[in-house]
PDB file of N, CA and C in Angstrom:
ATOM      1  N   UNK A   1      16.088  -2.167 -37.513  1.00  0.00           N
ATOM      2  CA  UNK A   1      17.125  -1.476 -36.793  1.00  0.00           C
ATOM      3  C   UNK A   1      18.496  -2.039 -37.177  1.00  0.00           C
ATOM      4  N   UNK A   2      18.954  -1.551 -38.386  1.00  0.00           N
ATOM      5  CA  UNK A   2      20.365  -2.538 -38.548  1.00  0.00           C
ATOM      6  C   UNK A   2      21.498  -1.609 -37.456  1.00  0.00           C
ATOM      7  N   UNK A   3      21.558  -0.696 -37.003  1.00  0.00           N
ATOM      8  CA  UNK A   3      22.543  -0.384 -36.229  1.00  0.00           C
ATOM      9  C   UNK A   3      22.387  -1.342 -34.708  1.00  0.00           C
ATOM     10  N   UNK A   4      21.661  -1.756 -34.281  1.00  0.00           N
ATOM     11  CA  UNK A   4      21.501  -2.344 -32.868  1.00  0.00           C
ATOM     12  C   UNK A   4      21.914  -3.574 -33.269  1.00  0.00           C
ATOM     13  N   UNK A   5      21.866  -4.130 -34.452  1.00  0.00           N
ATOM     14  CA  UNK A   5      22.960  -5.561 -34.613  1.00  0.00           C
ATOM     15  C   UNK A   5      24.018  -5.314 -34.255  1.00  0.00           C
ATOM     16  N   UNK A   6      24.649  -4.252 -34.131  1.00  0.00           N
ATOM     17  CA  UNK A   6      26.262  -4.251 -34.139  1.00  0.00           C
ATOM     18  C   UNK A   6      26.200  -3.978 -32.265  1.00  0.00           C
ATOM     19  N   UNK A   7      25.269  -3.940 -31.811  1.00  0.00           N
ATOM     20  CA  UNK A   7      25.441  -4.299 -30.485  1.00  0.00           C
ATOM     21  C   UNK A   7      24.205  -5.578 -30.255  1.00  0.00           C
ATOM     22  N   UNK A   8      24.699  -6.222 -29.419  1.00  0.00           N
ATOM     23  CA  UNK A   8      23.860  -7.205 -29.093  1.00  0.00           C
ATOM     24  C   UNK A   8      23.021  -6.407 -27.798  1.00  0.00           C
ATOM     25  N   UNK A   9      21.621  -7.229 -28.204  1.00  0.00           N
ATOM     26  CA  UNK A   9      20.635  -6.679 -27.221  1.00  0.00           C
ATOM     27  C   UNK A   9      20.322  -5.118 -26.735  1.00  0.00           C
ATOM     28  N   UNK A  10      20.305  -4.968 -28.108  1.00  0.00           N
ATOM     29  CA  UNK A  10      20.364  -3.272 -28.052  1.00  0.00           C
ATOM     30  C   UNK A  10      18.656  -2.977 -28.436  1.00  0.00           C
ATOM     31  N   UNK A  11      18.363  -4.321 -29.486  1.00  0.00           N
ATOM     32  CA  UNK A  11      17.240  -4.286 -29.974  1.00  0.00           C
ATOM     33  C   UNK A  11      16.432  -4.528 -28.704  1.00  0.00           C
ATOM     34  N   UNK A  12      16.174  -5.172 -27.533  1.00  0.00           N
ATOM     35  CA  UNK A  12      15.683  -5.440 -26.927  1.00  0.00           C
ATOM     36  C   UNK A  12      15.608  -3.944 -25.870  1.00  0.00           C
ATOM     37  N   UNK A  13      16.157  -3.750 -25.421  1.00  0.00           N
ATOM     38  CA  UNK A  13      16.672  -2.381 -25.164  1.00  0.00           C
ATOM     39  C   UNK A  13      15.261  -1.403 -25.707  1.00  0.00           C
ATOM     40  N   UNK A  14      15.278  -1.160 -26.964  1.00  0.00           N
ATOM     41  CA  UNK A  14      14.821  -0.360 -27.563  1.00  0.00           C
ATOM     42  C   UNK A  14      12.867  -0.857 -27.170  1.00  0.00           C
ATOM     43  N   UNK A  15      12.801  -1.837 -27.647  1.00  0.00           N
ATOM     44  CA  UNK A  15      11.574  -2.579 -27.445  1.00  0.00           C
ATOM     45  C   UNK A  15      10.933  -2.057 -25.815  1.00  0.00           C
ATOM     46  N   UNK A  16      11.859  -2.031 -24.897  1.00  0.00           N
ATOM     47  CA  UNK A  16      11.187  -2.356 -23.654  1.00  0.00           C
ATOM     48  C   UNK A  16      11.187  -0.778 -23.406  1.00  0.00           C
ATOM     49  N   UNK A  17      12.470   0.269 -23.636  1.00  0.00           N
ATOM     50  CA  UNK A  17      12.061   1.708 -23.900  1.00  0.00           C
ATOM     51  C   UNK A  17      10.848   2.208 -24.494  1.00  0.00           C
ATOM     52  N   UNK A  18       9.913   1.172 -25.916  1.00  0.00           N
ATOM     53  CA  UNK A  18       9.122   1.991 -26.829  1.00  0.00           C
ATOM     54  C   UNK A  18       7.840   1.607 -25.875  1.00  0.00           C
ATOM     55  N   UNK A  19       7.543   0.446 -25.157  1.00  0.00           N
ATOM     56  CA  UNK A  19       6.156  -0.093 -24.598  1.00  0.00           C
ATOM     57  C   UNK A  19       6.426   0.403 -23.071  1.00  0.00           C
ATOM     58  N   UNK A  20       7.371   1.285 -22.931  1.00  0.00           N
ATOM     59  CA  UNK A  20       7.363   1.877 -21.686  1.00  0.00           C
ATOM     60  C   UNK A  20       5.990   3.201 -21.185  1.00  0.00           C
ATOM     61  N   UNK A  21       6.191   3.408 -22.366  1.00  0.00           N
ATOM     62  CA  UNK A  21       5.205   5.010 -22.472  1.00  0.00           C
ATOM     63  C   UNK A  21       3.389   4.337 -22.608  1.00  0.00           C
ATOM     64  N   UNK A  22       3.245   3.620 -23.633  1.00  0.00           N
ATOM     65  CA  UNK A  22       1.966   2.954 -23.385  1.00  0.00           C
ATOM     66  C   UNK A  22       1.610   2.333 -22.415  1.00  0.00           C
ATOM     67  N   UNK A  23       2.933   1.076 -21.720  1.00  0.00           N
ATOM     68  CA  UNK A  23       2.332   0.908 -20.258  1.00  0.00           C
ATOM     69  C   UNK A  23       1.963   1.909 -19.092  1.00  0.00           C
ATOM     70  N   UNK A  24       2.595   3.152 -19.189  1.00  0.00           N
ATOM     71  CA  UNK A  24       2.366   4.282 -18.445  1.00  0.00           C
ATOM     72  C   UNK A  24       1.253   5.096 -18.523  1.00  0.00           C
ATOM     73  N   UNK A  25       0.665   5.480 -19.307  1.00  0.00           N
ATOM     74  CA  UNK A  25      -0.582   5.874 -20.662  1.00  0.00           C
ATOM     75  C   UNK A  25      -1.597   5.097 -20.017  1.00  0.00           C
ATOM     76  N   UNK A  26      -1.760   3.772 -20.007  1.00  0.00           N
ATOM     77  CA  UNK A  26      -2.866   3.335 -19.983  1.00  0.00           C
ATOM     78  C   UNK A  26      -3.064   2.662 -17.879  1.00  0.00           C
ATOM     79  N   UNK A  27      -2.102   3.078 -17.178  1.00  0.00           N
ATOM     80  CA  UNK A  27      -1.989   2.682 -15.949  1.00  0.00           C
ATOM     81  C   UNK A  27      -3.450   3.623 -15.146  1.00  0.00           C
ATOM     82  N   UNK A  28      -3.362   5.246 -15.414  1.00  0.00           N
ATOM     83  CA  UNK A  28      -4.410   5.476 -14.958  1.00  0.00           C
ATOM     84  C   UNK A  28      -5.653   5.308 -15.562  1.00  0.00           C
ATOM     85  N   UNK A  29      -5.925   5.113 -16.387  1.00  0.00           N
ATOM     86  CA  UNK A  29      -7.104   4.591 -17.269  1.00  0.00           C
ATOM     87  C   UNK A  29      -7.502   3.076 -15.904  1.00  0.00           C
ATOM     88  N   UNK A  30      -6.771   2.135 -15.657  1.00  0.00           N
ATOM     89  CA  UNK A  30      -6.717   1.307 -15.098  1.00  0.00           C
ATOM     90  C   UNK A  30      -6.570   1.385 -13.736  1.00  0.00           C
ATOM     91  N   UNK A  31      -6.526   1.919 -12.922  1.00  0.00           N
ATOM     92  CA  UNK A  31      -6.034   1.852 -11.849  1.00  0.00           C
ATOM     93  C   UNK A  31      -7.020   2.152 -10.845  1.00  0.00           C
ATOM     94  N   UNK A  32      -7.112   1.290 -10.075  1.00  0.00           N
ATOM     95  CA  UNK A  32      -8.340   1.290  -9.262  1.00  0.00           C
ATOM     96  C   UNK A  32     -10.152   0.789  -9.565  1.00  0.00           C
ATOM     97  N   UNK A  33      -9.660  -0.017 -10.995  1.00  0.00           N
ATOM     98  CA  UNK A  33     -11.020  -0.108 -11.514  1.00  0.00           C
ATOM     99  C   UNK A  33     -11.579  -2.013 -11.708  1.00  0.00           C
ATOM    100  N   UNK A  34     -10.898  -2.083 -10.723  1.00  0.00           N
ATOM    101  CA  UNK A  34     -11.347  -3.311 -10.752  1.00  0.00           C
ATOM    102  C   UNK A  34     -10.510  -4.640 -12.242  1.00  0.00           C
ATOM    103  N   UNK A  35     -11.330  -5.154 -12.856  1.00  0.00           N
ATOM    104  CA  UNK A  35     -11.081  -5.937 -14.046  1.00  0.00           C
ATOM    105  C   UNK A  35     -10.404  -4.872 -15.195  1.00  0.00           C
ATOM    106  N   UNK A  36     -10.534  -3.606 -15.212  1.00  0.00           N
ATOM    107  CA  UNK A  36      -9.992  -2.956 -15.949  1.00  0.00           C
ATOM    108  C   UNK A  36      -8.713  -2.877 -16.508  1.00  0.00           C
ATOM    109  N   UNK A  37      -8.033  -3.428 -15.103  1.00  0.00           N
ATOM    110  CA  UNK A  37      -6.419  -3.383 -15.064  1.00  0.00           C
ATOM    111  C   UNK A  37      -5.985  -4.805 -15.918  1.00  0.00           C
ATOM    112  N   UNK A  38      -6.859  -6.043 -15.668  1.00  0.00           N
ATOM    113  CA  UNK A  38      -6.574  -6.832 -16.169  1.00  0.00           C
ATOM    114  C   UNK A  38      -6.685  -6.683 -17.886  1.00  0.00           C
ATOM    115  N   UNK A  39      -7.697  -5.995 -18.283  1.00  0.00           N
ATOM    116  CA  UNK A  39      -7.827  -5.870 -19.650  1.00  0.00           C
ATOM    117  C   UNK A  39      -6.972  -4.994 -20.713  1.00  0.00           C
ATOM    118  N   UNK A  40      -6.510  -3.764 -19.633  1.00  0.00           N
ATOM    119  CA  UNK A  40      -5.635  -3.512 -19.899  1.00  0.00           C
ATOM    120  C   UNK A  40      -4.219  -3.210 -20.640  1.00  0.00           C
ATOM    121  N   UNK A  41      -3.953  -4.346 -19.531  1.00  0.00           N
ATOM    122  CA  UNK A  41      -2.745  -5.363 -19.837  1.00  0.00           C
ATOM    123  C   UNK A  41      -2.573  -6.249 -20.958  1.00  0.00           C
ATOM    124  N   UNK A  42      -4.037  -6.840 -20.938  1.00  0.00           N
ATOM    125  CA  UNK A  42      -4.248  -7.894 -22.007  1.00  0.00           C
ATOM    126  C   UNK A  42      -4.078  -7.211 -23.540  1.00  0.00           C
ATOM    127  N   UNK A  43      -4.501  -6.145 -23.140  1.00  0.00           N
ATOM    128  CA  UNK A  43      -4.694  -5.388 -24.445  1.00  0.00           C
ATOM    129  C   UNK A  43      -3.256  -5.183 -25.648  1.00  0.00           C
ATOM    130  N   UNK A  44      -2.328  -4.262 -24.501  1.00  0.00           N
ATOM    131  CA  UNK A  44      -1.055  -4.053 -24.773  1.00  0.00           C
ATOM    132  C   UNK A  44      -0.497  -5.103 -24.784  1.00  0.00           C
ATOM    133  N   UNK A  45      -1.058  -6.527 -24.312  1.00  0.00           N
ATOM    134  CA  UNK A  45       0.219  -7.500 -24.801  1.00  0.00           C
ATOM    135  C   UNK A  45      -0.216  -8.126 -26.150  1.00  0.00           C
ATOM    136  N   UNK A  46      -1.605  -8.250 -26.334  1.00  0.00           N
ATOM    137  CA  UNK A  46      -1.945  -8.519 -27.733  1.00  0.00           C
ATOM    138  C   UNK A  46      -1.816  -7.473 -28.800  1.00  0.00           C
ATOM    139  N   UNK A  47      -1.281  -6.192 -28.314  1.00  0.00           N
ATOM    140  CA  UNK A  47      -1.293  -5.190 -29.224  1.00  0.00           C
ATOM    141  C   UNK A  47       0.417  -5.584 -29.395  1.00  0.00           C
ATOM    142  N   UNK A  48       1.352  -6.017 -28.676  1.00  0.00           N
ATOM    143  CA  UNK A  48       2.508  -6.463 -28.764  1.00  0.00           C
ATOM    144  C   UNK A  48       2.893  -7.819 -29.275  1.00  0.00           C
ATOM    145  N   UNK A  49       2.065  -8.352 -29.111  1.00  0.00           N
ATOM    146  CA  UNK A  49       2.201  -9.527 -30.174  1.00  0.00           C
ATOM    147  C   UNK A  49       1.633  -9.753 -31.956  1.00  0.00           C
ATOM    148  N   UNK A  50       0.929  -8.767 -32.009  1.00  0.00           N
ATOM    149  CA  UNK A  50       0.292  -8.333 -33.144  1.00  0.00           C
ATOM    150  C   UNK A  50       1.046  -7.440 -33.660  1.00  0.00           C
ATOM    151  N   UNK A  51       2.143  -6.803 -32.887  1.00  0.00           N
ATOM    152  CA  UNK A  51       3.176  -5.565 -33.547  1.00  0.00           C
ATOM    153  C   UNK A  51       4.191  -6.830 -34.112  1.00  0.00           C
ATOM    154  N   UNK A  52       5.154  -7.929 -33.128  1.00  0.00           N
ATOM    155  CA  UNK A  52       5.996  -8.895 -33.458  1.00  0.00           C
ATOM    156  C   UNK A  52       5.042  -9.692 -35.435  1.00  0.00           C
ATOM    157  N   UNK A  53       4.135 -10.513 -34.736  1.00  0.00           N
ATOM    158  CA  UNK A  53       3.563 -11.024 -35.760  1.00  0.00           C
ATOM    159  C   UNK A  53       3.596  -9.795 -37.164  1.00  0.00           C
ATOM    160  N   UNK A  54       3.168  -9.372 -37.176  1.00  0.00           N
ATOM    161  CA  UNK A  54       3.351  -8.392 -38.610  1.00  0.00           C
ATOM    162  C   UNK A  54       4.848  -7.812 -39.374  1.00  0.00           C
ATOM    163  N   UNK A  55       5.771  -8.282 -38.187  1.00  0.00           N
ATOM    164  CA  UNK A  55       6.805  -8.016 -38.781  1.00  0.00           C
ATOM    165  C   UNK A  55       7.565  -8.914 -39.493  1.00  0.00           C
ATOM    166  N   UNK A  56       6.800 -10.328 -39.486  1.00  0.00           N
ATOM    167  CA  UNK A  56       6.763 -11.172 -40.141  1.00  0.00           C
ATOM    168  C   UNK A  56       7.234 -11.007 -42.238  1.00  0.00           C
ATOM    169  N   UNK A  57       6.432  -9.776 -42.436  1.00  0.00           N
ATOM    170  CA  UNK A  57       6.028  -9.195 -43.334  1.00  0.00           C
ATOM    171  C   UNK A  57       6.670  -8.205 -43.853  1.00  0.00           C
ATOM    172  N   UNK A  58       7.520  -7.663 -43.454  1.00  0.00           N
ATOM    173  CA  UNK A  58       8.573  -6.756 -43.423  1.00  0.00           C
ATOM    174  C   UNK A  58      10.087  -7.309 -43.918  1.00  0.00           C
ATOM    175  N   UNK A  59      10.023  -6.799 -44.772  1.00  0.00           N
ATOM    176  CA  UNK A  59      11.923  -7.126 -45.632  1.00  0.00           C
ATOM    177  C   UNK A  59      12.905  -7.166 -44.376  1.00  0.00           C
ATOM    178  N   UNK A  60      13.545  -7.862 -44.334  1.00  0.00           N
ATOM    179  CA  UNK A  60      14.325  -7.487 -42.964  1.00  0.00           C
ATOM    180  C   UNK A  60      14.367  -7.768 -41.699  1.00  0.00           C
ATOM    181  N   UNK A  61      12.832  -7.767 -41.267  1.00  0.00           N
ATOM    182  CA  UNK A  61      12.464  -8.234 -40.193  1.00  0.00           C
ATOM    183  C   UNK A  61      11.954  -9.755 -39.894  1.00  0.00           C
ATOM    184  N   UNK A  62      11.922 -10.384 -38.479  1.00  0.00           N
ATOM    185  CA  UNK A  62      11.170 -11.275 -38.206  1.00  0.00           C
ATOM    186  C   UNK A  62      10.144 -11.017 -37.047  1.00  0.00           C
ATOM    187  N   UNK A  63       9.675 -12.137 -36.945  1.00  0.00           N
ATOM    188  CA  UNK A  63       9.077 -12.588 -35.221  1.00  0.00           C
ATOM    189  C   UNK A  63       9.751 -13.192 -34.456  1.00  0.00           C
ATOM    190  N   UNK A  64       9.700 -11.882 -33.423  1.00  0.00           N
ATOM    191  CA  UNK A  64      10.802 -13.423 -32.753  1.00  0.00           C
ATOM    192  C   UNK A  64      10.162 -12.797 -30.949  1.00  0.00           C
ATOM    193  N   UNK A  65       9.657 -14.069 -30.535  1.00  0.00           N
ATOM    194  CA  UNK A  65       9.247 -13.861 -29.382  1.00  0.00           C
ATOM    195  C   UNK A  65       9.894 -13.351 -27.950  1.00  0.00           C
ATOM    196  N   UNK A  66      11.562 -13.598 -27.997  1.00  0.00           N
ATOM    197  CA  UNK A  66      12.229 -12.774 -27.215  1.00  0.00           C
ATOM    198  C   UNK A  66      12.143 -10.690 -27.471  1.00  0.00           C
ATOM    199  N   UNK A  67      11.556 -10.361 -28.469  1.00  0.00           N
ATOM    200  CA  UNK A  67      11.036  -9.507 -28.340  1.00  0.00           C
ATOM    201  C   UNK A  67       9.781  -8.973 -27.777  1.00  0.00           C
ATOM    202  N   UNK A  68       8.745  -9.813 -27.892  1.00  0.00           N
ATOM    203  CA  UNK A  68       7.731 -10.121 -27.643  1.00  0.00           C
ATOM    204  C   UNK A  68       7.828  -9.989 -26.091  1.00  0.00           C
ATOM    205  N   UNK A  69       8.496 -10.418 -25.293  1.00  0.00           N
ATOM    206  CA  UNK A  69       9.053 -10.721 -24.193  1.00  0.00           C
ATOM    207  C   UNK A  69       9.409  -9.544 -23.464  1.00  0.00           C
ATOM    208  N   UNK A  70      10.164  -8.636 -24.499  1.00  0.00           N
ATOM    209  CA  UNK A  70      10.984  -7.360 -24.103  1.00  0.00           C
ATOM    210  C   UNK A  70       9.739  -6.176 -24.214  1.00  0.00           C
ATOM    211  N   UNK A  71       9.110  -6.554 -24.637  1.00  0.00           N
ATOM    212  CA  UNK A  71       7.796  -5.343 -25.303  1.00  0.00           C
ATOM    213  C   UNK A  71       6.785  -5.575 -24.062  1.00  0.00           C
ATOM    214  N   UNK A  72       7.060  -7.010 -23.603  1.00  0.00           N
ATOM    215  CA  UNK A  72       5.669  -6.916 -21.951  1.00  0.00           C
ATOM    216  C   UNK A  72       6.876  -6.147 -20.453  1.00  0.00           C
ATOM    217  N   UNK A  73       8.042  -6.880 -21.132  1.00  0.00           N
ATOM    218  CA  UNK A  73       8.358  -5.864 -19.995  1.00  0.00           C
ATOM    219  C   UNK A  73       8.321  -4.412 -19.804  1.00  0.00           C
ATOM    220  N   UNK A  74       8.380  -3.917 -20.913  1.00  0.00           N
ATOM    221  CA  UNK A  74       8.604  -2.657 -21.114  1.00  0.00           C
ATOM    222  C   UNK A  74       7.260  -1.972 -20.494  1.00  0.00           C
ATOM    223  N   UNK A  75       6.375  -2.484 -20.947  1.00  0.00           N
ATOM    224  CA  UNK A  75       4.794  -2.505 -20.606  1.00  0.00           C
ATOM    225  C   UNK A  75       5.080  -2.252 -18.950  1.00  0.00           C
ATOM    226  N   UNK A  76       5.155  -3.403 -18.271  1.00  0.00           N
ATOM    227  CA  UNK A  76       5.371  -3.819 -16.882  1.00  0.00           C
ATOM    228  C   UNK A  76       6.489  -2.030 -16.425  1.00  0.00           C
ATOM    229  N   UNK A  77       7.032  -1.637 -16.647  1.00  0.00           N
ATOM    230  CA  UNK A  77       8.211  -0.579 -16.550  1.00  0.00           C
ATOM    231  C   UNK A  77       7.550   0.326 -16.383  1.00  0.00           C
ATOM    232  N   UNK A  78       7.135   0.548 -17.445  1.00  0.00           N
ATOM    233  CA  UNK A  78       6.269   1.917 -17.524  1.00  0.00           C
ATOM    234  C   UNK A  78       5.098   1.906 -16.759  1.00  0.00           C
ATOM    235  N   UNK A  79       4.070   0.542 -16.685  1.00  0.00           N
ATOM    236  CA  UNK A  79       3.061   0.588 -15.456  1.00  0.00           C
ATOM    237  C   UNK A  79       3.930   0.778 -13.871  1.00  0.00           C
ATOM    238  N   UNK A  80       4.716   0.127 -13.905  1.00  0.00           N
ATOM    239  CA  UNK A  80       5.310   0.472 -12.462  1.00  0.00           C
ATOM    240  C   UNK A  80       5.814   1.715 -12.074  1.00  0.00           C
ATOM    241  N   UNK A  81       6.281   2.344 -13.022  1.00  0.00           N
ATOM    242  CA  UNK A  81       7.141   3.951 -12.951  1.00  0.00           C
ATOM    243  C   UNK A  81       5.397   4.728 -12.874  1.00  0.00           C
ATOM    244  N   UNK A  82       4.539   4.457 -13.390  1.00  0.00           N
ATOM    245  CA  UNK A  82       3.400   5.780 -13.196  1.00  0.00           C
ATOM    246  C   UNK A  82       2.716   4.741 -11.851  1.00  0.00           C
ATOM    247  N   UNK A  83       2.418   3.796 -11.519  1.00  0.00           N
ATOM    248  CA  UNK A  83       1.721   3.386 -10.274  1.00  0.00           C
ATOM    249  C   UNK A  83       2.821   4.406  -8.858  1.00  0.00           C
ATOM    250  N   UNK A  84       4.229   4.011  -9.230  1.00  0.00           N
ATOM    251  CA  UNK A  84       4.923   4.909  -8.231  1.00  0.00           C
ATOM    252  C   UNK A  84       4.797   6.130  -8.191  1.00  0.00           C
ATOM    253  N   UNK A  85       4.025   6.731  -9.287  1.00  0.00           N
ATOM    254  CA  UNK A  85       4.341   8.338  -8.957  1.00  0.00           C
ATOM    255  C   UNK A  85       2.704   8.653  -8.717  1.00  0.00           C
ATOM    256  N   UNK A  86       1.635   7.804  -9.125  1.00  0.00           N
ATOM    257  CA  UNK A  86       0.359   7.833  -8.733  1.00  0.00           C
ATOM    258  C   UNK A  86       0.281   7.776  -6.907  1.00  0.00           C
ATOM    259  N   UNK A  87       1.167   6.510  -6.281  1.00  0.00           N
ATOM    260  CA  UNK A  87       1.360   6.598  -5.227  1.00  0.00           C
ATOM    261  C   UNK A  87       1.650   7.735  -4.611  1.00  0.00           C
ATOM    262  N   UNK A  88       2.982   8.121  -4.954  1.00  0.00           N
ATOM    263  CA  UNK A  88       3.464   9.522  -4.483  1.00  0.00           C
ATOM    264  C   UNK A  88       2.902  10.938  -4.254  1.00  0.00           C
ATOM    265  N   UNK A  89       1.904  11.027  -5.181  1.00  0.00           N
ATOM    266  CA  UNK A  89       1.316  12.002  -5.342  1.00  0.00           C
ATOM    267  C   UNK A  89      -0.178  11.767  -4.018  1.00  0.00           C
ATOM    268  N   UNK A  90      -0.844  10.506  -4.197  1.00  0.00           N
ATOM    269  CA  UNK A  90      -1.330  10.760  -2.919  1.00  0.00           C
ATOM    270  C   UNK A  90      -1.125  11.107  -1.442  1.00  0.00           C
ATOM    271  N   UNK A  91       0.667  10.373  -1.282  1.00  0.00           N
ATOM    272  CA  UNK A  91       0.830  10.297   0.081  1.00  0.00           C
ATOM    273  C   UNK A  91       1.392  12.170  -0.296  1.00  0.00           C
ATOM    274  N   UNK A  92       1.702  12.720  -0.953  1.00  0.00           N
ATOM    275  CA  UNK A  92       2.145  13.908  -0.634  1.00  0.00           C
ATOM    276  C   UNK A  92       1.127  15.012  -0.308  1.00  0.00           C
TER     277      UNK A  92
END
């Protein structure tokens, strides 16, 4: 992303926007199932640390774990935005 250098923390930004939709995606798969939720989670954060790590490899890019960081929150965002509307939809 060379344009988000010219803003700081834009990259991070972007990160926690892209793992928003997979944490959301995989919330009802999870939800209500016991250990499921935990695995989950586990999943998308090793699938997020395995996205950082490989960019290792990439002209341009690094690893850098404050992304890593931004990619579980994003996770966390998007599980919370569909648990709220999973909620909603029952009490309505």
């Amino acid at each position: 992303m060379p344009r988000a250098r010219l803003i700081p923390g834009l990259d991070k930004v972007v990160d926690v926007a892209m793992d928003a939709g997979p944490g959301r995606v995989m919330t009802p798969i999870a939800l209500g199932r016991g250990t499921r939720w935990l695995v989950a989670h586990a999943a998308l954060a090793a699938f997020a640390a395995g996205d950082e790590w490989q960019q290792r490899f990439v002209p341009g890019r690094s690893a850098d774990p404050a992304d890593w960081l931004a990619d579980l929150a994003g996770v966390a965002l998007g599980t919370g935005v569909q648990r709220a509307r999973t909620r909603q939809e029952i009490v309505s």
